[in-house]
N, C-alpha and C. Protein backbone atom coordinates (compact mmCIF):
# COMPACT_ATOMS: atom_id res chain seq x y z
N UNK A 1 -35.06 -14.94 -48.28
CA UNK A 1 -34.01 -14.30 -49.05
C UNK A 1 -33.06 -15.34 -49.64
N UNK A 2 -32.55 -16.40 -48.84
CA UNK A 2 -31.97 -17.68 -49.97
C UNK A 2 -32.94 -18.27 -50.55
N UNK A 3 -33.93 -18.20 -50.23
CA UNK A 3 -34.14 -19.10 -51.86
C UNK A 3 -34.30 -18.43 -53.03
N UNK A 4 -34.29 -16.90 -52.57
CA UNK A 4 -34.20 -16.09 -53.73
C UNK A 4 -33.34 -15.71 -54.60
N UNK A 5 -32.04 -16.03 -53.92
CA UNK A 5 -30.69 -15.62 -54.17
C UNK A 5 -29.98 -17.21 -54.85
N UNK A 6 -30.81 -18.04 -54.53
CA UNK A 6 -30.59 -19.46 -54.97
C UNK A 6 -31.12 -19.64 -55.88
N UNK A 7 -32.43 -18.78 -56.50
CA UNK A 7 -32.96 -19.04 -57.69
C UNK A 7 -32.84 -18.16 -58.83
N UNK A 8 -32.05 -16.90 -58.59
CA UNK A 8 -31.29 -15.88 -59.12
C UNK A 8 -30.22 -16.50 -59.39
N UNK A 9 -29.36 -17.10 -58.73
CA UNK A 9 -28.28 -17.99 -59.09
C UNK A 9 -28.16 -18.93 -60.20
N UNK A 10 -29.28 -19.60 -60.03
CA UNK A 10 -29.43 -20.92 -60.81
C UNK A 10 -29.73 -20.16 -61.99
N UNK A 11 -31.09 -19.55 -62.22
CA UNK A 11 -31.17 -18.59 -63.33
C UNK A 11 -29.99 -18.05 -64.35
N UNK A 12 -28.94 -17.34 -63.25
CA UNK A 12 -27.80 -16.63 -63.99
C UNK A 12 -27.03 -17.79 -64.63
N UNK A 13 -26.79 -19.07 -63.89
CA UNK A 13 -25.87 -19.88 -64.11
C UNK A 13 -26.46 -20.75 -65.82
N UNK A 14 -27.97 -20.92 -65.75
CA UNK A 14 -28.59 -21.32 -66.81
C UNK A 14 -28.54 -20.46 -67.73
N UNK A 15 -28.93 -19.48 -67.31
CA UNK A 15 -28.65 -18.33 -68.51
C UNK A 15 -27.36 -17.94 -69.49
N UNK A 16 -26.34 -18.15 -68.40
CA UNK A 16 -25.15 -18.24 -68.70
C UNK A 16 -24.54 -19.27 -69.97
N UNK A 17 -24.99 -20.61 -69.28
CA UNK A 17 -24.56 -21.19 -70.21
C UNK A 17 -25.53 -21.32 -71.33
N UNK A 18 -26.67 -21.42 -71.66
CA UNK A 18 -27.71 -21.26 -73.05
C UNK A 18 -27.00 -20.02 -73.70
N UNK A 19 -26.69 -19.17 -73.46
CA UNK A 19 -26.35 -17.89 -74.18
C UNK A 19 -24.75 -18.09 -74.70
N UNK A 20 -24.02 -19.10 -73.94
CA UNK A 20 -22.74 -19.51 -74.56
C UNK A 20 -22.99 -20.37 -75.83
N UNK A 21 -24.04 -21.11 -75.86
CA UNK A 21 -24.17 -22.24 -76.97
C UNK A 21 -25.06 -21.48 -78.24
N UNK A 22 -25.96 -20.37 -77.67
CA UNK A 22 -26.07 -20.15 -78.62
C UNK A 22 -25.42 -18.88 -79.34
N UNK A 23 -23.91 -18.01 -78.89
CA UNK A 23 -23.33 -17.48 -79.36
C UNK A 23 -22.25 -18.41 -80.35
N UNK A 24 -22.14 -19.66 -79.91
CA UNK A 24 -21.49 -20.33 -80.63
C UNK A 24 -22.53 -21.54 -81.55
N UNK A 25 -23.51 -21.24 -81.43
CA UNK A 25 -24.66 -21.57 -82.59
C UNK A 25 -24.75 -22.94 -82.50
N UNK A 26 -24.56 -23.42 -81.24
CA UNK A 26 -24.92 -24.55 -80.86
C UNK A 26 -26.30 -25.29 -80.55
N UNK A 27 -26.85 -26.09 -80.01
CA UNK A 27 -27.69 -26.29 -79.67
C UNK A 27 -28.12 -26.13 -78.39
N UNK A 28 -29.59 -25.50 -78.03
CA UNK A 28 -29.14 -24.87 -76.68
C UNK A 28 -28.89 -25.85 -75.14
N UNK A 29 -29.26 -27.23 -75.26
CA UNK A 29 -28.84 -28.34 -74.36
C UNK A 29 -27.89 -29.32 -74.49
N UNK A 30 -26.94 -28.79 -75.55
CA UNK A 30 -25.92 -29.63 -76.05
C UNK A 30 -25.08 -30.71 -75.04
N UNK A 31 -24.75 -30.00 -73.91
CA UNK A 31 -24.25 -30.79 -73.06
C UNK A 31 -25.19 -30.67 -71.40
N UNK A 32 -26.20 -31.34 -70.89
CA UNK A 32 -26.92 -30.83 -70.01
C UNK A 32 -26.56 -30.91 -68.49
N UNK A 33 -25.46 -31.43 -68.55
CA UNK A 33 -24.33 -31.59 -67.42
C UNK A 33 -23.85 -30.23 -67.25
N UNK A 34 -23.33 -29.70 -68.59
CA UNK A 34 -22.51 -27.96 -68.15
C UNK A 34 -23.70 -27.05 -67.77
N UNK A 35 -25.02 -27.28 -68.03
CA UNK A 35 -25.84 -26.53 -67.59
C UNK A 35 -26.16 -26.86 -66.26
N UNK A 36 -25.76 -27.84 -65.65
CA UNK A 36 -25.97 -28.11 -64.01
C UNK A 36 -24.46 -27.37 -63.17
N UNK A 37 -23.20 -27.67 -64.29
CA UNK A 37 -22.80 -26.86 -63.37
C UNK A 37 -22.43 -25.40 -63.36
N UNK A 38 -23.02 -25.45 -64.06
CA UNK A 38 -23.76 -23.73 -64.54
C UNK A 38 -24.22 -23.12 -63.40
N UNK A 39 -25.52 -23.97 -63.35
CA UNK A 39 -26.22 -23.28 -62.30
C UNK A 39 -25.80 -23.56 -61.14
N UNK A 40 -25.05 -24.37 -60.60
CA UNK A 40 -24.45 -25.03 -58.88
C UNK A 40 -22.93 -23.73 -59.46
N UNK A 41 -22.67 -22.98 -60.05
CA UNK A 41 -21.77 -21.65 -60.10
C UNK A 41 -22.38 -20.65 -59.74
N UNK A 42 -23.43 -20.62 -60.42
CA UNK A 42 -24.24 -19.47 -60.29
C UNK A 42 -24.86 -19.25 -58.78
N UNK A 43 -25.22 -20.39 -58.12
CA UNK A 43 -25.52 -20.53 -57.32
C UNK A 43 -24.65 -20.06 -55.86
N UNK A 44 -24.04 -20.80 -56.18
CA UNK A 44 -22.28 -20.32 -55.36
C UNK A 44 -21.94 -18.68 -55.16
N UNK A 45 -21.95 -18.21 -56.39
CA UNK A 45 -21.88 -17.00 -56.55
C UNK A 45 -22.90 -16.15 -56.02
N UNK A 46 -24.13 -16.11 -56.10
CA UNK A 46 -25.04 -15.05 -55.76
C UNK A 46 -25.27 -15.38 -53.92
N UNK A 47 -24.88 -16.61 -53.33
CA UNK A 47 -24.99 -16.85 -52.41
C UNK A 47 -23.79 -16.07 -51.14
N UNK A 48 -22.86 -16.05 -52.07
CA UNK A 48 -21.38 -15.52 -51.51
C UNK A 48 -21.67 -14.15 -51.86
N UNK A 49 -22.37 -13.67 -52.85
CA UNK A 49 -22.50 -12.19 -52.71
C UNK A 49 -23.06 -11.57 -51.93
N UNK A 50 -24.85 -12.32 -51.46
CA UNK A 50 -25.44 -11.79 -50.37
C UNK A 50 -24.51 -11.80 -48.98
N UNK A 51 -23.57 -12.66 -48.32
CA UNK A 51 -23.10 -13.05 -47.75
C UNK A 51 -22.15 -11.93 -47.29
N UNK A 52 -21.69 -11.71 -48.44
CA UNK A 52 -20.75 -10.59 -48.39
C UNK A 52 -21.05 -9.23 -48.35
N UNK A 53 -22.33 -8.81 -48.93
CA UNK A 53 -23.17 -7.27 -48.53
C UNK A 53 -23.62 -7.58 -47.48
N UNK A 54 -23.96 -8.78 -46.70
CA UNK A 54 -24.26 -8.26 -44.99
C UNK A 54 -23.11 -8.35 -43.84
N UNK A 55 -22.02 -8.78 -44.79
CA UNK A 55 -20.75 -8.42 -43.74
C UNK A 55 -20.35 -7.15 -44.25
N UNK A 56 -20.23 -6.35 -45.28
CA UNK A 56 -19.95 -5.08 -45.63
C UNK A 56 -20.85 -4.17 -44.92
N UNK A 57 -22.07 -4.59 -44.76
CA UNK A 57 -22.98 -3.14 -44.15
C UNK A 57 -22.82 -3.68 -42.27
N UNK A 58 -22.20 -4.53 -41.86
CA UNK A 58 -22.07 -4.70 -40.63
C UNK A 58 -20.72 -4.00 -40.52
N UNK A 59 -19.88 -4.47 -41.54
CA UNK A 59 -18.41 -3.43 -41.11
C UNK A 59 -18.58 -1.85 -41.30
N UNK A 60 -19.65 -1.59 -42.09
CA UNK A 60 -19.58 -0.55 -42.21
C UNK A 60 -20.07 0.60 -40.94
N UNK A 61 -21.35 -0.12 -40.64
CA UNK A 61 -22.00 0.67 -39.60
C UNK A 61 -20.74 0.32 -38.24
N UNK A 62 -20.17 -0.40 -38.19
CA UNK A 62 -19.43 0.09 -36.93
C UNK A 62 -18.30 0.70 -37.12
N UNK A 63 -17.65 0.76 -38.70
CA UNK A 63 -17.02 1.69 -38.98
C UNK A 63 -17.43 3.67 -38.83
N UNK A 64 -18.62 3.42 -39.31
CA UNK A 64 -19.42 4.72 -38.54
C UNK A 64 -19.60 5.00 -37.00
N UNK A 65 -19.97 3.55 -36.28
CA UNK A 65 -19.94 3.80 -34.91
C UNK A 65 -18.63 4.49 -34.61
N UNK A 66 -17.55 3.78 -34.35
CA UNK A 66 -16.08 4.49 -34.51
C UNK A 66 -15.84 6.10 -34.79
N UNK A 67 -16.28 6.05 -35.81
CA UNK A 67 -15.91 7.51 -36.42
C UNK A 67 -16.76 8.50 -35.36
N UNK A 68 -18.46 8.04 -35.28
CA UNK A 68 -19.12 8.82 -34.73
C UNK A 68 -18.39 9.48 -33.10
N UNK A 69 -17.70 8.41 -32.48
CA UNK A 69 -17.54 8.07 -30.89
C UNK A 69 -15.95 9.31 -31.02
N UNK A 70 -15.35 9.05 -32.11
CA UNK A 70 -14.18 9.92 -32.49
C UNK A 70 -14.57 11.31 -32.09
N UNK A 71 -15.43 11.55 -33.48
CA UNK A 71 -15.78 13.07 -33.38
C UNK A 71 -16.34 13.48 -31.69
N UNK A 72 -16.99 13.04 -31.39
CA UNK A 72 -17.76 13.43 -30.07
C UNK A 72 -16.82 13.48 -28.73
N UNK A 73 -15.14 12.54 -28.64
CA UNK A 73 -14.50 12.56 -27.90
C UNK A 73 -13.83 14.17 -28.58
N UNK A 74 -13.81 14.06 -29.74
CA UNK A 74 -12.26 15.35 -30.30
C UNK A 74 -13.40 16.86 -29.88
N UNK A 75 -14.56 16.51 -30.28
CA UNK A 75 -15.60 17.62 -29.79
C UNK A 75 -15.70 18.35 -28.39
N UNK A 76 -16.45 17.06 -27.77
CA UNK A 76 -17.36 17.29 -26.76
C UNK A 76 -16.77 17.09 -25.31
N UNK A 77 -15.47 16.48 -25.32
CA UNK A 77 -14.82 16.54 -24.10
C UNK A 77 -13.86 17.26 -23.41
């Protein structure tokens, strides 16, 4: 799953910047430095996102645990 999210990254980050140069009708490797740190952004980013949907579905399910343990005390005791 990282190297997938590392190569989704790099992708977005390359993509990113080719599509800046050529909205501004540049050439598409004009500077091949901003396309490295293009992709070491991109990279950053999709890495911190996975990162962050498996701490969201961990807070979440024990946010459910909680709730569940609630109802069953206000219920069942």
């Amino acid at each position: 799953m990282v190297l997938s999210a590392t190569m989704i990254g790099a992708l977005l980050g390359l993509g990113t910047q080719m599509y800046s140069n050529a909205l501004r009708k540049l050439p598409y490797m004009r500077h091949p430095w901003e396309h490295v740190v293009g992709m070491g952004l991109g990279v950053v980013f999709v890495n911190q996102l996975v990162k962050w949907d498996a701490q969201l579905e961990q807070d979440l399910d024990k946010m459910l645990q909680k709730a569940k343990e609630a109802n069953e005390r206000r219920y069942f005791a």
